[in-house]
C-alpha atoms as a PDB file:
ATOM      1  CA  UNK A   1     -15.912 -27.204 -95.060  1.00  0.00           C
ATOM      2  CA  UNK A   2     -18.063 -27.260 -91.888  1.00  0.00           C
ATOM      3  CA  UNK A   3     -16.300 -30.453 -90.436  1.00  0.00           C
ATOM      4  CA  UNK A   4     -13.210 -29.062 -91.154  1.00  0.00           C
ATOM      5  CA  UNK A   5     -13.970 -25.767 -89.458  1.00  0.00           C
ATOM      6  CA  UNK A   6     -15.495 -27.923 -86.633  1.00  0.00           C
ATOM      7  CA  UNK A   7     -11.673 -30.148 -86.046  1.00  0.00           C
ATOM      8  CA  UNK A   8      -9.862 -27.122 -86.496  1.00  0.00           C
ATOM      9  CA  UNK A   9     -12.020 -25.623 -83.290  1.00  0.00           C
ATOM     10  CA  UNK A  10     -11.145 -29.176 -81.284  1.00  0.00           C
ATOM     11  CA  UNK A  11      -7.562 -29.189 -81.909  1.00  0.00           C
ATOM     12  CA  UNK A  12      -7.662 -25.334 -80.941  1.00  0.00           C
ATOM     13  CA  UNK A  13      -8.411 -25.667 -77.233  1.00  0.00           C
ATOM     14  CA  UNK A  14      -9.096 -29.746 -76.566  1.00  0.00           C
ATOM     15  CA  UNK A  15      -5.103 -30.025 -77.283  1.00  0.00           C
ATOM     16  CA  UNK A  16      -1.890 -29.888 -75.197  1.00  0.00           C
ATOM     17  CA  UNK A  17      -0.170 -27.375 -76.785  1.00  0.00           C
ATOM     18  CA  UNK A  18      -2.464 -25.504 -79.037  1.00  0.00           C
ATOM     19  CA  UNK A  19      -0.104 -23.856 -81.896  1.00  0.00           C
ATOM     20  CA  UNK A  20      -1.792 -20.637 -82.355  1.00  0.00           C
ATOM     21  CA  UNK A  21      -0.011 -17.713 -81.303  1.00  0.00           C
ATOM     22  CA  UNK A  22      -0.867 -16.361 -77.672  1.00  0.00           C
ATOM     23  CA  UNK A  23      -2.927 -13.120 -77.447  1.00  0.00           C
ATOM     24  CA  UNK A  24      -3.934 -12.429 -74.137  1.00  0.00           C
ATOM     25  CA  UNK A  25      -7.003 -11.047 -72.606  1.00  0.00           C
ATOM     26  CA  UNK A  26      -8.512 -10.057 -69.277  1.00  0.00           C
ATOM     27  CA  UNK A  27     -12.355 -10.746 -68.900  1.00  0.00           C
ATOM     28  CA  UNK A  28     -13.756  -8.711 -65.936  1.00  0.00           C
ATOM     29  CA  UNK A  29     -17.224  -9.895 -64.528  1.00  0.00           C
ATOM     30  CA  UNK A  30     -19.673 -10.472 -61.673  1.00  0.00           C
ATOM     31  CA  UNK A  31     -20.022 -14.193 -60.797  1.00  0.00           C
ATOM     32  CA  UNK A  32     -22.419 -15.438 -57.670  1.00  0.00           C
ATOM     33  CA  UNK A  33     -22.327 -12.031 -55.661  1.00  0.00           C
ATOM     34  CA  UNK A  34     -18.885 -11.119 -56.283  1.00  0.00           C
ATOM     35  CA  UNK A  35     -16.292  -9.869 -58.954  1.00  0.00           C
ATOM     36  CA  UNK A  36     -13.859 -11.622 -60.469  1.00  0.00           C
ATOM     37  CA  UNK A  37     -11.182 -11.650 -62.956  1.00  0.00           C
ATOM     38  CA  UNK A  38      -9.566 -13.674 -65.731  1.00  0.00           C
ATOM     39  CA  UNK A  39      -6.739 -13.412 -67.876  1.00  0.00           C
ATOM     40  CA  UNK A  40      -7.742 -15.176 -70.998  1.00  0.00           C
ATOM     41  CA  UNK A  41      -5.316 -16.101 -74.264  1.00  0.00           C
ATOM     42  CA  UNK A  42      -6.152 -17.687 -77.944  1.00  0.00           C
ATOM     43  CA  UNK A  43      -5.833 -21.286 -78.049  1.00  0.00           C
ATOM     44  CA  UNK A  44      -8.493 -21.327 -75.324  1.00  0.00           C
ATOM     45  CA  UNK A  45     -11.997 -21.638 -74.612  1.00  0.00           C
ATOM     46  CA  UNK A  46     -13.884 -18.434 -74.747  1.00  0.00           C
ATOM     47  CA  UNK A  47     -11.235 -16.113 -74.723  1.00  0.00           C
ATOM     48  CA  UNK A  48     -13.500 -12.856 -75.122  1.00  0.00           C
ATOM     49  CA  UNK A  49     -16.302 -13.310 -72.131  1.00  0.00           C
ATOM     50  CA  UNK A  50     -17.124 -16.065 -69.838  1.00  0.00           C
ATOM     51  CA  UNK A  51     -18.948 -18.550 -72.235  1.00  0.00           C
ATOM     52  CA  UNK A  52     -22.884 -19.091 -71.445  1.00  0.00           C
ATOM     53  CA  UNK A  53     -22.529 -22.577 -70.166  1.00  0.00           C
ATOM     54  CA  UNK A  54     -20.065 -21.932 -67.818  1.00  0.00           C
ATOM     55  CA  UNK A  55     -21.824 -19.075 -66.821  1.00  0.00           C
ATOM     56  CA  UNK A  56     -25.026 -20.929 -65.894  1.00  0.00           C
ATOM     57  CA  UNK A  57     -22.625 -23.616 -63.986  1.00  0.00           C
ATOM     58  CA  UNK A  58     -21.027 -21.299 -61.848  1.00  0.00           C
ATOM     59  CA  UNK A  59     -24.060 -19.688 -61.186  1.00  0.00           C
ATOM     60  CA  UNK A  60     -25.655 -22.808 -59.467  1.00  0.00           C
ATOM     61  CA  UNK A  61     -23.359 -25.020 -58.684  1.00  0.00           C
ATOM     62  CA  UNK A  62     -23.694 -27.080 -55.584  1.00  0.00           C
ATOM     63  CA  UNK A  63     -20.815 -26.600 -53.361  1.00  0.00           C
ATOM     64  CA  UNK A  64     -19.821 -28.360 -50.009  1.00  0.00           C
ATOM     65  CA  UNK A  65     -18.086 -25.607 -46.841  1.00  0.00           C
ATOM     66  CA  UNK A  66     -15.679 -27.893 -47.405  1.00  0.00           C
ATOM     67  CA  UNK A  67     -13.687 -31.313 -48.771  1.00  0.00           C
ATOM     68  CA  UNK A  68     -12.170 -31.813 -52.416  1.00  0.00           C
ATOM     69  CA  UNK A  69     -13.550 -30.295 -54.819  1.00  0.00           C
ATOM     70  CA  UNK A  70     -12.769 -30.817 -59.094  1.00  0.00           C
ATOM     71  CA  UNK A  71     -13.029 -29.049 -61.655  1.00  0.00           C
ATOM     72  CA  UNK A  72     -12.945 -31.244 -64.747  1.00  0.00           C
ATOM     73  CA  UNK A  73     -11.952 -29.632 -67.905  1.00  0.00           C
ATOM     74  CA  UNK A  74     -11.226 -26.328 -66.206  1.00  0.00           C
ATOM     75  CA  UNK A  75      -9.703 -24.181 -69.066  1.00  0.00           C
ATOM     76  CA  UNK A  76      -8.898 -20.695 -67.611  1.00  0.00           C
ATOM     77  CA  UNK A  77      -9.957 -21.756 -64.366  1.00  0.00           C
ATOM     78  CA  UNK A  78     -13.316 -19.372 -63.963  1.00  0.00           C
ATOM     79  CA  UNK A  79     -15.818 -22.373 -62.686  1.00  0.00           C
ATOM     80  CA  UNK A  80     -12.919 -24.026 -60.159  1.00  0.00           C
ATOM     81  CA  UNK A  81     -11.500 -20.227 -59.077  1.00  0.00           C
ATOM     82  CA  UNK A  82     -15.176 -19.271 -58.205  1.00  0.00           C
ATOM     83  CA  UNK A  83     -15.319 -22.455 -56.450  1.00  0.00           C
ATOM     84  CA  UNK A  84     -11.988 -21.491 -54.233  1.00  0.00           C
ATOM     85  CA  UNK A  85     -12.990 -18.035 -53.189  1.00  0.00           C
ATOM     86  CA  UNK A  86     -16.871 -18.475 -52.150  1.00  0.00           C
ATOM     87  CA  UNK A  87     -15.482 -21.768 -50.029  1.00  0.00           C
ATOM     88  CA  UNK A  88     -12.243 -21.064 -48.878  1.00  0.00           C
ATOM     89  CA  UNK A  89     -12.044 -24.413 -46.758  1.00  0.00           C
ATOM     90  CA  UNK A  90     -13.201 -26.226 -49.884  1.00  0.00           C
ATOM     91  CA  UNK A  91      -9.861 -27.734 -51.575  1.00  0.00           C
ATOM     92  CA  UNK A  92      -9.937 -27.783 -55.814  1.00  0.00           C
ATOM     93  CA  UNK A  93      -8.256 -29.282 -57.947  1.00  0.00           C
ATOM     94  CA  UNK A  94      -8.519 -28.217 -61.494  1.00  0.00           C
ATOM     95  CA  UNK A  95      -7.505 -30.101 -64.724  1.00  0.00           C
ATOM     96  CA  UNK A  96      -7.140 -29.767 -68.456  1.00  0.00           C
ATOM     97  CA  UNK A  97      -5.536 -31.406 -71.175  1.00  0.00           C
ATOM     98  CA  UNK A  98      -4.285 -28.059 -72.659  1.00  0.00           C
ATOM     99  CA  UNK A  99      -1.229 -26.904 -70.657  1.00  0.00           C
ATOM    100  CA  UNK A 100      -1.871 -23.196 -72.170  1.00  0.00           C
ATOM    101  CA  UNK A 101      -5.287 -23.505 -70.250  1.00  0.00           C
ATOM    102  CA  UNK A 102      -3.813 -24.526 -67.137  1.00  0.00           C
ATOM    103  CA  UNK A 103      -1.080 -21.748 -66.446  1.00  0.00           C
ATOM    104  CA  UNK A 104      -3.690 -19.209 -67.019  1.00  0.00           C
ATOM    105  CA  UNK A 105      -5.638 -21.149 -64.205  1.00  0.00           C
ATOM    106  CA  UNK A 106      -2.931 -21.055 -62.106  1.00  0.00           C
ATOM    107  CA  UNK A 107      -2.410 -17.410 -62.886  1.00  0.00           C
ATOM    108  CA  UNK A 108      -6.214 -16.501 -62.326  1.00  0.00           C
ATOM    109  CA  UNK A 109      -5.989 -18.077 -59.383  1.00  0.00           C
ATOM    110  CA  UNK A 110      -3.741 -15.948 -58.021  1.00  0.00           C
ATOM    111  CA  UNK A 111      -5.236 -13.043 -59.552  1.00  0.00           C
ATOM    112  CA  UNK A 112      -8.419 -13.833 -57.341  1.00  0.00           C
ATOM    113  CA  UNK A 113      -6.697 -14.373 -53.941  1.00  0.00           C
ATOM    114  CA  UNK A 114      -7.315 -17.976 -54.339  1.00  0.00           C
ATOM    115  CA  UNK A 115      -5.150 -20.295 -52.357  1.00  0.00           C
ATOM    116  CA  UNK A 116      -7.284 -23.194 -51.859  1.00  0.00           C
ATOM    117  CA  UNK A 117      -6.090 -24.667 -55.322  1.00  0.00           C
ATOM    118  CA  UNK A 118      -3.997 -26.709 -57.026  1.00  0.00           C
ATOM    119  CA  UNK A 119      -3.072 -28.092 -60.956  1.00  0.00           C
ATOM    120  CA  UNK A 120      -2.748 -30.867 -63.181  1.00  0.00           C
ATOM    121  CA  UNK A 121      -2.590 -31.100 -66.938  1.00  0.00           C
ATOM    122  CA  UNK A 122      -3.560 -34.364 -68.235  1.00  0.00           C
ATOM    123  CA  UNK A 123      -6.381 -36.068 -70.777  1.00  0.00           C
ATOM    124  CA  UNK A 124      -9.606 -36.410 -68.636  1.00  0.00           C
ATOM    125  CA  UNK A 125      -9.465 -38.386 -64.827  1.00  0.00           C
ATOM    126  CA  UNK A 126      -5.489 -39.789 -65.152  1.00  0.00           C
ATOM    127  CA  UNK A 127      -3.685 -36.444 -63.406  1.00  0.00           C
ATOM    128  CA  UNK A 128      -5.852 -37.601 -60.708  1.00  0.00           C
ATOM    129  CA  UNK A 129      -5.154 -41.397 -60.185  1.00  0.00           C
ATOM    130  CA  UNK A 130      -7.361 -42.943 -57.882  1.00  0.00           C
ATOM    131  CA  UNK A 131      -8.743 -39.326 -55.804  1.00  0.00           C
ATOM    132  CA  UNK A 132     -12.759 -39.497 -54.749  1.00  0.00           C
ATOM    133  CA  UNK A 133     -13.955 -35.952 -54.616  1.00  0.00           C
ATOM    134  CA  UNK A 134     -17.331 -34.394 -52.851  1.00  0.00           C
ATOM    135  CA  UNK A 135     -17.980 -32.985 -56.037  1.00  0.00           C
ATOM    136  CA  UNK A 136     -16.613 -32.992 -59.766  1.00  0.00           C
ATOM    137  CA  UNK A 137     -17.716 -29.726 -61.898  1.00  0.00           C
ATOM    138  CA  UNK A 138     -17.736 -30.020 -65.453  1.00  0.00           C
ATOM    139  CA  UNK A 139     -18.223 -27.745 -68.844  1.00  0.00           C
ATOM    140  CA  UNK A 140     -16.873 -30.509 -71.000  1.00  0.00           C
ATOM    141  CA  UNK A 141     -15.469 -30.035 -74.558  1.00  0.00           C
ATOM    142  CA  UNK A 142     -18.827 -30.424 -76.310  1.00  0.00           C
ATOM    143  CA  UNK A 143     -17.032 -29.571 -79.896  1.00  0.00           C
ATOM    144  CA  UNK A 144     -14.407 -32.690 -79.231  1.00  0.00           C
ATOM    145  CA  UNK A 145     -17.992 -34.951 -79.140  1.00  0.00           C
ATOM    146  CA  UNK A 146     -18.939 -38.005 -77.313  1.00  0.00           C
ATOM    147  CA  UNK A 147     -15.887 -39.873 -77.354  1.00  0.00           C
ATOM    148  CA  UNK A 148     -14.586 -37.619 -75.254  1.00  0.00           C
ATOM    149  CA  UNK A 149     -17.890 -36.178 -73.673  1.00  0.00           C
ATOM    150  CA  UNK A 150     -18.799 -39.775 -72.080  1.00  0.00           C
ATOM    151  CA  UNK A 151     -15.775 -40.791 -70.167  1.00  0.00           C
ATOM    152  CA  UNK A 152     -16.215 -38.079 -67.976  1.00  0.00           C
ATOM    153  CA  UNK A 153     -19.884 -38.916 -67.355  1.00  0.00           C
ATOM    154  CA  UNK A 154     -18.957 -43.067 -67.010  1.00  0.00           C
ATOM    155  CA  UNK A 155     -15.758 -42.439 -65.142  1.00  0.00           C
ATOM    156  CA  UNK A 156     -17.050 -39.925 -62.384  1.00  0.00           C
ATOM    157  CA  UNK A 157     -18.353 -42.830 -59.977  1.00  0.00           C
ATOM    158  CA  UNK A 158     -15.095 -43.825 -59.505  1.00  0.00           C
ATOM    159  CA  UNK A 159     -13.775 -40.676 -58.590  1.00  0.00           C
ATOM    160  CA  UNK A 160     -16.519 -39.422 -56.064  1.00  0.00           C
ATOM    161  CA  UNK A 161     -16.913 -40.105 -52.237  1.00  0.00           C
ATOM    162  CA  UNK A 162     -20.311 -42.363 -51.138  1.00  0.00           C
ATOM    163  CA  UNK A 163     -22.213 -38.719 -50.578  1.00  0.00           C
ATOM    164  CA  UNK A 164     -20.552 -37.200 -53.750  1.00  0.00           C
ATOM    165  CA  UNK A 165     -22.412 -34.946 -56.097  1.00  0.00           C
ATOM    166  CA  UNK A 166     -21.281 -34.961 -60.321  1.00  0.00           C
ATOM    167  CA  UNK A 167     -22.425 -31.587 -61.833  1.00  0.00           C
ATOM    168  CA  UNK A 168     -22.111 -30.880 -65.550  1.00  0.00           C
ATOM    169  CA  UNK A 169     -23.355 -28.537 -68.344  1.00  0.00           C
ATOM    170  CA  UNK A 170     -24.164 -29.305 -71.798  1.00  0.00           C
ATOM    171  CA  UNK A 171     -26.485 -28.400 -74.596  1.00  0.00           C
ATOM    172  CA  UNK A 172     -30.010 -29.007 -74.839  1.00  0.00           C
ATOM    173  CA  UNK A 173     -29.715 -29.702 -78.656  1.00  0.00           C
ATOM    174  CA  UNK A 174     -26.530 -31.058 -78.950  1.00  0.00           C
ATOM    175  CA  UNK A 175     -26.648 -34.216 -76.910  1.00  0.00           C
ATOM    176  CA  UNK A 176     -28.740 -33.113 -74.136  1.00  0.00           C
ATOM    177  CA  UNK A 177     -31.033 -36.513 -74.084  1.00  0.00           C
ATOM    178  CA  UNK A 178     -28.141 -38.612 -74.927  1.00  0.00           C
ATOM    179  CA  UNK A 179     -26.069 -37.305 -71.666  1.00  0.00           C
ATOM    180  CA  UNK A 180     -29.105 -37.018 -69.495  1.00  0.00           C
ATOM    181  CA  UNK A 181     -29.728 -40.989 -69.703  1.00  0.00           C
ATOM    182  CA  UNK A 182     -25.757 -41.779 -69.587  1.00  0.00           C
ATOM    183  CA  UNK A 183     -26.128 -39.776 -66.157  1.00  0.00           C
ATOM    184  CA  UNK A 184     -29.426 -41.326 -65.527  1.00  0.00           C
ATOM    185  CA  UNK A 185     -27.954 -45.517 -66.612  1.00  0.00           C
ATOM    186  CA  UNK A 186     -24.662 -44.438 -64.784  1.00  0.00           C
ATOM    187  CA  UNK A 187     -25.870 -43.174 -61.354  1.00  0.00           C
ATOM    188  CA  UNK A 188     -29.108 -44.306 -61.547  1.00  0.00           C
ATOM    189  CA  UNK A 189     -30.566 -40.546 -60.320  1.00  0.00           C
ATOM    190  CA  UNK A 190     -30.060 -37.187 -62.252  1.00  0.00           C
ATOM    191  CA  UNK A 191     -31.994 -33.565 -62.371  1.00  0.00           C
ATOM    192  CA  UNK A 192     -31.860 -30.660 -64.633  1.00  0.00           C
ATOM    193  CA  UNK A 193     -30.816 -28.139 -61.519  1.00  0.00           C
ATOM    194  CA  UNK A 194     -30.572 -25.196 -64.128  1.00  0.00           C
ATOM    195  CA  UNK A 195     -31.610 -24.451 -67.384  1.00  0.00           C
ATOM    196  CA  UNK A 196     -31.003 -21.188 -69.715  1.00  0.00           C
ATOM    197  CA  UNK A 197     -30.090 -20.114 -73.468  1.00  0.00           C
ATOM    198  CA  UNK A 198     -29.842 -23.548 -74.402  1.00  0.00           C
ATOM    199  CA  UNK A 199     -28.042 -25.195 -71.809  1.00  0.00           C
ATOM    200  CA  UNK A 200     -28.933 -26.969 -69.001  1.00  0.00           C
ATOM    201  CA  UNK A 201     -26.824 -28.168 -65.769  1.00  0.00           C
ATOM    202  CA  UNK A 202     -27.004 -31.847 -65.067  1.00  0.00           C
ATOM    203  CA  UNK A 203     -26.558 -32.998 -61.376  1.00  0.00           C
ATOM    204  CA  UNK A 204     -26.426 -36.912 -60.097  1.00  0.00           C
ATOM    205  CA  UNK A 205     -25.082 -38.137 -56.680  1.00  0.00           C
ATOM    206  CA  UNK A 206     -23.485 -40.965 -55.792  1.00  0.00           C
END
């Protein structure tokens, strides 16, 4: 019962068009000195209040004045709209396999007066061929597990500039060892930057 509860949450959110039937909501909250908000829907990641993880992300991310910025994985677009409006020369690009996801990104970005942006829907790094950002933001699908989880973490050289910074947030008991020495055999540096309820935010550089 459990697993099956567990694949039916994957296929919810970590899919391209999620089947459930779209019931919208509007999330309004204060995020790094400012107010923000975000129109939510089923068939989404944390459709009722910004989740924990991405809380503690957004709350200390490192950010560049300016350069490309992504947002990995972005779901309603909170972590990569945030992004856009405290650096408004900072250019972000925000992707997610689940096209539901991504036109309520595009939507909350205009909701926030963020111009600064643009989308892609596609599985992981491919929307973005061969792009090197100065930093890649992450709250990765923890439920859809390591398969997925890793990529992102083993592909991120690739797709960051020589001074580059890869910033992601995951679960001190679900994985958090395993993905701190990916970070630590793929990069060869990485620091817990934040840590709270449970989750932690993982930072490497190039």
């Amino acid at each position: 019962m459990a697993s099956g509860s567990r694949k039916s949450r994957v296929n919810h959110y970590f899919s391209r068009r999620p089947v459930s039937k779209q019931r919208y909501g509007l999330i309004r909250v204060h995020l790094r000195g400012r107010f923000f908000e975000f129109l939510t829907a089923s068939g989404v990641f944390s459709k009722k209040r910004i989740d924990l993880g991405t809380r503690l992300l957004i709350e200390s991310m490192i950010l560049p004045e300016e350069g490309l910025a992504l947002d990995l994985g972005c779901g309603y677009g909170a972590v990569g709209v945030v992004a856009a409006v405290l650096n408004p020369r900072l250019n972000v690009v925000m992707i997610d396999v689940n096209e539901r996801a991504v036109r309520l990104a595009r939507k909350n970005a205009k909701r926030n007066s963020a111009s600064n942006v643009k989308f892609r829907c596609g599985f992981l790094y491919e929307p973005v061929g061969d792009m090197r950002f100065d930093v890649i933001l992450s709250n990765p699908p923890l439920s859809a597990g390591m398969k997925i989880i890793l990529p992102i973490i083993e592909q991120a050289p690739t797709h960051l500039t020589s001074n580059g910074v890869f910033q992601i947030v995951v679960r001190s008991k679900i994985g958090g060892k395993r993905l701190f020495q990916k970070m630590r055999e793929t990069f060869g540096n990485v620091e817990v930057f934040a840590r709270k309820s449970g989750y932690r935010v993982l930072v490497s550089k190039s």
